[in-house]
C-alpha atoms as a PDB file:
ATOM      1  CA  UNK A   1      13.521  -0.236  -2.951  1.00  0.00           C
ATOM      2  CA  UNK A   2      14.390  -4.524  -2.409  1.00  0.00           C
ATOM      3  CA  UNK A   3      16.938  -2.826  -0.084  1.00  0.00           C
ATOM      4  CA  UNK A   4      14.617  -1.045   2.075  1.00  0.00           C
ATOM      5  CA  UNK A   5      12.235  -4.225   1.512  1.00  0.00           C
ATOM      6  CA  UNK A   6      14.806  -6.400   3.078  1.00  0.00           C
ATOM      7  CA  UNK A   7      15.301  -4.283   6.187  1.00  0.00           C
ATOM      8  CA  UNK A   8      11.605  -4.204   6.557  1.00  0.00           C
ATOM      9  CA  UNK A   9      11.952  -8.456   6.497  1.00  0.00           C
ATOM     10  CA  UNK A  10      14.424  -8.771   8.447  1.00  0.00           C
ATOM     11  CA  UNK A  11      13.004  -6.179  11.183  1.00  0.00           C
ATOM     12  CA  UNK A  12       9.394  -8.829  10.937  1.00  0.00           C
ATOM     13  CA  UNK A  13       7.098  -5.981   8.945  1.00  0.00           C
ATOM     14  CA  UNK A  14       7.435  -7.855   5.890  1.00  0.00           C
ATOM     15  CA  UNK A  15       7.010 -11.598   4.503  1.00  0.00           C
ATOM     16  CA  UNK A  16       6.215 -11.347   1.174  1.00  0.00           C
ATOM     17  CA  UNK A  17       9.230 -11.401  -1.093  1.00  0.00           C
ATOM     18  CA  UNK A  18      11.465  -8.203  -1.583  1.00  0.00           C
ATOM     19  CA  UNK A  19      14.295  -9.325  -4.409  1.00  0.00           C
ATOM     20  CA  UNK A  20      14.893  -6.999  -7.073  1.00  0.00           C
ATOM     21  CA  UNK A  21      12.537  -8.756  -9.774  1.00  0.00           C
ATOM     22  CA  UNK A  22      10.023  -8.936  -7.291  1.00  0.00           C
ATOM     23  CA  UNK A  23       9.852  -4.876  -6.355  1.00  0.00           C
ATOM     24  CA  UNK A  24      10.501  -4.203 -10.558  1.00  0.00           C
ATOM     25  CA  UNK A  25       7.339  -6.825 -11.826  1.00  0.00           C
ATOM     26  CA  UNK A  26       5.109  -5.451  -8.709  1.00  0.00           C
ATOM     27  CA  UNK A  27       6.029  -1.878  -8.448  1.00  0.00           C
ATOM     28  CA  UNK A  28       7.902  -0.790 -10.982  1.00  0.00           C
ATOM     29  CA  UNK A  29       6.936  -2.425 -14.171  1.00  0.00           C
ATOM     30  CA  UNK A  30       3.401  -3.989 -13.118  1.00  0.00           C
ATOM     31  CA  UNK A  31       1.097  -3.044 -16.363  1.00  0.00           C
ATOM     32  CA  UNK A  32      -1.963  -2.292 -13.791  1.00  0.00           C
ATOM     33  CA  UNK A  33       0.294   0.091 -11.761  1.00  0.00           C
ATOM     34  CA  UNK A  34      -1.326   3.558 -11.299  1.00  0.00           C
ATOM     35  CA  UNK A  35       1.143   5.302  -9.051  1.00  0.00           C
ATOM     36  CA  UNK A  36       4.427   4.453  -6.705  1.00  0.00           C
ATOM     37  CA  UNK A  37       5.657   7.016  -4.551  1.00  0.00           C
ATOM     38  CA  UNK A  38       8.878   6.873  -2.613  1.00  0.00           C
ATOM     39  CA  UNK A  39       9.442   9.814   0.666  1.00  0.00           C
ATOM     40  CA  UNK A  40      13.087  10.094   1.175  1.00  0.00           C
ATOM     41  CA  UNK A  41      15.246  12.212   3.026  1.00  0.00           C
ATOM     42  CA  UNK A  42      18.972  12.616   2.941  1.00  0.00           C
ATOM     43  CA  UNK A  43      18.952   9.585  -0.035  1.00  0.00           C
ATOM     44  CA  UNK A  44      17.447   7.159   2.288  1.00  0.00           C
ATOM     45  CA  UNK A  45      13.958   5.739   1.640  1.00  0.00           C
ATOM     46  CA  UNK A  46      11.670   6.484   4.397  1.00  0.00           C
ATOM     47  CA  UNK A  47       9.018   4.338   2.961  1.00  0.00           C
ATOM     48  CA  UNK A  48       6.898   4.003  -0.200  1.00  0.00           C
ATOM     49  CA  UNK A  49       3.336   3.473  -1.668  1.00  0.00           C
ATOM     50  CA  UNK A  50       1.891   2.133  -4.256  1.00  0.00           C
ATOM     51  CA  UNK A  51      -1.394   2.260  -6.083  1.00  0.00           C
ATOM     52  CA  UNK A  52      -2.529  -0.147  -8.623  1.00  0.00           C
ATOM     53  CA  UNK A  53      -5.918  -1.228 -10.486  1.00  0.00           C
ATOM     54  CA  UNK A  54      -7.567  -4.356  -9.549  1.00  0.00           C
ATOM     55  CA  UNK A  55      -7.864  -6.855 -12.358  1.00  0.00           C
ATOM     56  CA  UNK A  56     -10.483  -9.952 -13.048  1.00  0.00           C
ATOM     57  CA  UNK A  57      -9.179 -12.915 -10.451  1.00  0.00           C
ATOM     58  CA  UNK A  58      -6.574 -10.715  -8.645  1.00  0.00           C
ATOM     59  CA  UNK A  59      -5.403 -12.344  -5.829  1.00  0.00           C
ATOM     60  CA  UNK A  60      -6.754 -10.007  -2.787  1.00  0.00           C
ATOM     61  CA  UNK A  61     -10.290 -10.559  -4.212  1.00  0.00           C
ATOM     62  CA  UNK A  62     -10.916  -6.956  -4.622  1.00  0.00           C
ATOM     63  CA  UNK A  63     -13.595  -6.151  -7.279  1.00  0.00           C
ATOM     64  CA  UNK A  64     -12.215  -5.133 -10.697  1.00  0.00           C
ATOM     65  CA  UNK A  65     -11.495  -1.705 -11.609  1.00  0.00           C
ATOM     66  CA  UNK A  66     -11.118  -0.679  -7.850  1.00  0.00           C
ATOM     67  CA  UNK A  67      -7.631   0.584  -6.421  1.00  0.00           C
ATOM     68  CA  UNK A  68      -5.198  -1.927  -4.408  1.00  0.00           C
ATOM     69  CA  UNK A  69      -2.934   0.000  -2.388  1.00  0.00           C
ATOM     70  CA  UNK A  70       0.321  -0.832  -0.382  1.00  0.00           C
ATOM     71  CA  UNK A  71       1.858   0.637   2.166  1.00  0.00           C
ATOM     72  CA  UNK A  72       5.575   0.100   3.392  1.00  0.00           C
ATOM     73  CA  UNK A  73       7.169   2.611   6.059  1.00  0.00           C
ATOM     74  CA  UNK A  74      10.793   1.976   7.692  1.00  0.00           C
ATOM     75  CA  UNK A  75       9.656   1.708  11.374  1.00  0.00           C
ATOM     76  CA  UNK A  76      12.333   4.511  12.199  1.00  0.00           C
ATOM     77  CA  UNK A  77      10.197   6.610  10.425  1.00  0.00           C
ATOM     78  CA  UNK A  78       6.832   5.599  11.642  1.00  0.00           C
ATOM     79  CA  UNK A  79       4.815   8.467  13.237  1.00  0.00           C
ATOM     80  CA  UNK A  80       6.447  10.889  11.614  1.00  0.00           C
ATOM     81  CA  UNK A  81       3.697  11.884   9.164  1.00  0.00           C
ATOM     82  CA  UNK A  82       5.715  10.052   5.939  1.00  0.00           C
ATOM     83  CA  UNK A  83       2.389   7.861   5.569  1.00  0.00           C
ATOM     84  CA  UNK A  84       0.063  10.800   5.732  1.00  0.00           C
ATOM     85  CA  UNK A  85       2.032  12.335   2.996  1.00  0.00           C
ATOM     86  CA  UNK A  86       2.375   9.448   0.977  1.00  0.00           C
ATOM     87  CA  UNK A  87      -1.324   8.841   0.839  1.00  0.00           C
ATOM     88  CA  UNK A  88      -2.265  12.782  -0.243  1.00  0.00           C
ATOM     89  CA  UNK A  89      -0.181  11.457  -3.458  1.00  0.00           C
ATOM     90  CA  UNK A  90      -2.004   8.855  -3.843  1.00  0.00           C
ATOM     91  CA  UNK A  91      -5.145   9.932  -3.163  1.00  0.00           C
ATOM     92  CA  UNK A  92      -4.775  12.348  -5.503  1.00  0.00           C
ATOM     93  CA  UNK A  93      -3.749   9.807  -8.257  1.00  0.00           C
ATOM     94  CA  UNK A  94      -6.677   7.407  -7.639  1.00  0.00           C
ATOM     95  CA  UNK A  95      -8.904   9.984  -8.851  1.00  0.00           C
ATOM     96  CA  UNK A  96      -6.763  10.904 -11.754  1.00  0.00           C
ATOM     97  CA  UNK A  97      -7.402   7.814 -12.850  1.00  0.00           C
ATOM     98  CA  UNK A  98     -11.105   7.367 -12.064  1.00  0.00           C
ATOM     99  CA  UNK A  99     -11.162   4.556  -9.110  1.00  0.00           C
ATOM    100  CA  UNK A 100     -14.256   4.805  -6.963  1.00  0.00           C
ATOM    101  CA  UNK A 101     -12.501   2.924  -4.634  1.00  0.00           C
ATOM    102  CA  UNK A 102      -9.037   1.811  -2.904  1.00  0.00           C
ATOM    103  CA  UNK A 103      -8.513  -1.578  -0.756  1.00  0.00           C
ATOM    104  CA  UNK A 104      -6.232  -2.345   1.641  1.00  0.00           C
ATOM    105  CA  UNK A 105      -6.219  -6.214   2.143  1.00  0.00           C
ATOM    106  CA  UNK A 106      -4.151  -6.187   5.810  1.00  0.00           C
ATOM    107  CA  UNK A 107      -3.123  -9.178   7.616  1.00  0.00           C
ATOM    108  CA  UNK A 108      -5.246  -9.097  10.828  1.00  0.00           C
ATOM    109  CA  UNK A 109      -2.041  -9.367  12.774  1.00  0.00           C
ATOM    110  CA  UNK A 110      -0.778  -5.996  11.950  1.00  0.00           C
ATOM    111  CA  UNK A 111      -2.209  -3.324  14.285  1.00  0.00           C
ATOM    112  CA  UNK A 112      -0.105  -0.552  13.227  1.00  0.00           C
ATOM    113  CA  UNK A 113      -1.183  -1.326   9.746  1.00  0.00           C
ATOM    114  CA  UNK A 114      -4.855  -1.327  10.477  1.00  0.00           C
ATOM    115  CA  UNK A 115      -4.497   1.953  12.705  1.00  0.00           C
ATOM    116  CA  UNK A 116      -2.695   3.834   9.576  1.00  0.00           C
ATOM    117  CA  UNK A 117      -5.278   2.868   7.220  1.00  0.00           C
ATOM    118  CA  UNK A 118      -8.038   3.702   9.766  1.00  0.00           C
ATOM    119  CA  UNK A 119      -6.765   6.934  10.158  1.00  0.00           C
ATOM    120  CA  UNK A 120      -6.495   7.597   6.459  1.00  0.00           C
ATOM    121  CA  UNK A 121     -10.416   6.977   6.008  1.00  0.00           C
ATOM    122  CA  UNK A 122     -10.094   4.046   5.304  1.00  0.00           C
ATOM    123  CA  UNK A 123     -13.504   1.859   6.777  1.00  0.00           C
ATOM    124  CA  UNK A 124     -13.544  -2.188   7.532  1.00  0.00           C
ATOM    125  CA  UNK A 125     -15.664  -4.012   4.632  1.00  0.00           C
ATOM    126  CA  UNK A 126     -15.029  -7.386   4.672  1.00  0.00           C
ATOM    127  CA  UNK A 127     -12.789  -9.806   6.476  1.00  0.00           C
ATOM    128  CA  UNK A 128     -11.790 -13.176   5.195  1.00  0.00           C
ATOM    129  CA  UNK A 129      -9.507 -15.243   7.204  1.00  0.00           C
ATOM    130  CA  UNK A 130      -6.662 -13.772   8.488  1.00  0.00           C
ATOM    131  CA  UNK A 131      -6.879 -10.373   6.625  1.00  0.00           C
ATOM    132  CA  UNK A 132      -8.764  -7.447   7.623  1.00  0.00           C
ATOM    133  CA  UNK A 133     -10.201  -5.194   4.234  1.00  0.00           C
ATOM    134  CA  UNK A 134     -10.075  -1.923   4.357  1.00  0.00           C
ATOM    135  CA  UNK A 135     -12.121   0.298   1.390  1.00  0.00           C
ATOM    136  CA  UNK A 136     -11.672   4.147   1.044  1.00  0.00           C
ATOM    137  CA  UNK A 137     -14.241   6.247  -0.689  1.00  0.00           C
ATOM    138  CA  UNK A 138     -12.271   8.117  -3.247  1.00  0.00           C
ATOM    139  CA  UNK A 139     -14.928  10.476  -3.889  1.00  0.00           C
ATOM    140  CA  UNK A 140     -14.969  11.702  -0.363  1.00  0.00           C
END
């Protein structure tokens, strides 16, 4: 996954880090993670998502007890419905584990970002600076 993370940097769809320790402590091994999925095909990671529960003072702001999702498709990939499956997974595990609701806290700059999660469901609530915050109903 740091690999795929690092061609994701290096392509400019990624700033935040994407070491090994970094993809184990906020993917892997995070205690507030509810679900990661990875699509693959042929051994190669297409792109992956993951789903975690938003604590007291988390950094995105999001209310506690809601979901925080993330979203990270290889741009080879993109439009090929990998996102669309990733999300049924994860859709399905946010109400596994109860959440009302999911955020997506996306940087403002990121219009292919912001059209994925629009087209998941997912509806503009609030916008601090630079980010656009996206909330999906879980019980819909």
């Amino acid at each position: 996954m740091s690999a795929f993370l690092r061609q994701l940097t290096a392509s400019g769809k990624r700033t935040s880090p994407d070491d090994e320790a970094f993809v184990r402590a906020h993917y892997i091994e995070d205690p507030d993670k509810v679900r990661c999925s990875v699509a693959e095909a042929d051994g190669v990671i297409l792109g992956f998502q993951s789903l975690k529960r938003a604590g007291v003072g988390n950094k995105w702001g999001v209310k506690p007890g809601w979901g925080i999702i993330g979203t990270h498709i290889h741009p080879a990939a993109a439009r090929r419905g990998v996102g669309r499956a990733l999300f049924a997974i994860t859709r399905k595990a946010a109400g596994e584990a109860g959440l009302s609701y999911i955020d997506a806290s996306i940087a403002a700059t990121n219009p292919e970002a912001l059209a994925y999660y629009e087209a998941m469901g997912f509806r503009t609530y609030r916008t601090p600076e630079g980010l656009i915050c996206k909330r999906f109903d879980v019980s819909v």
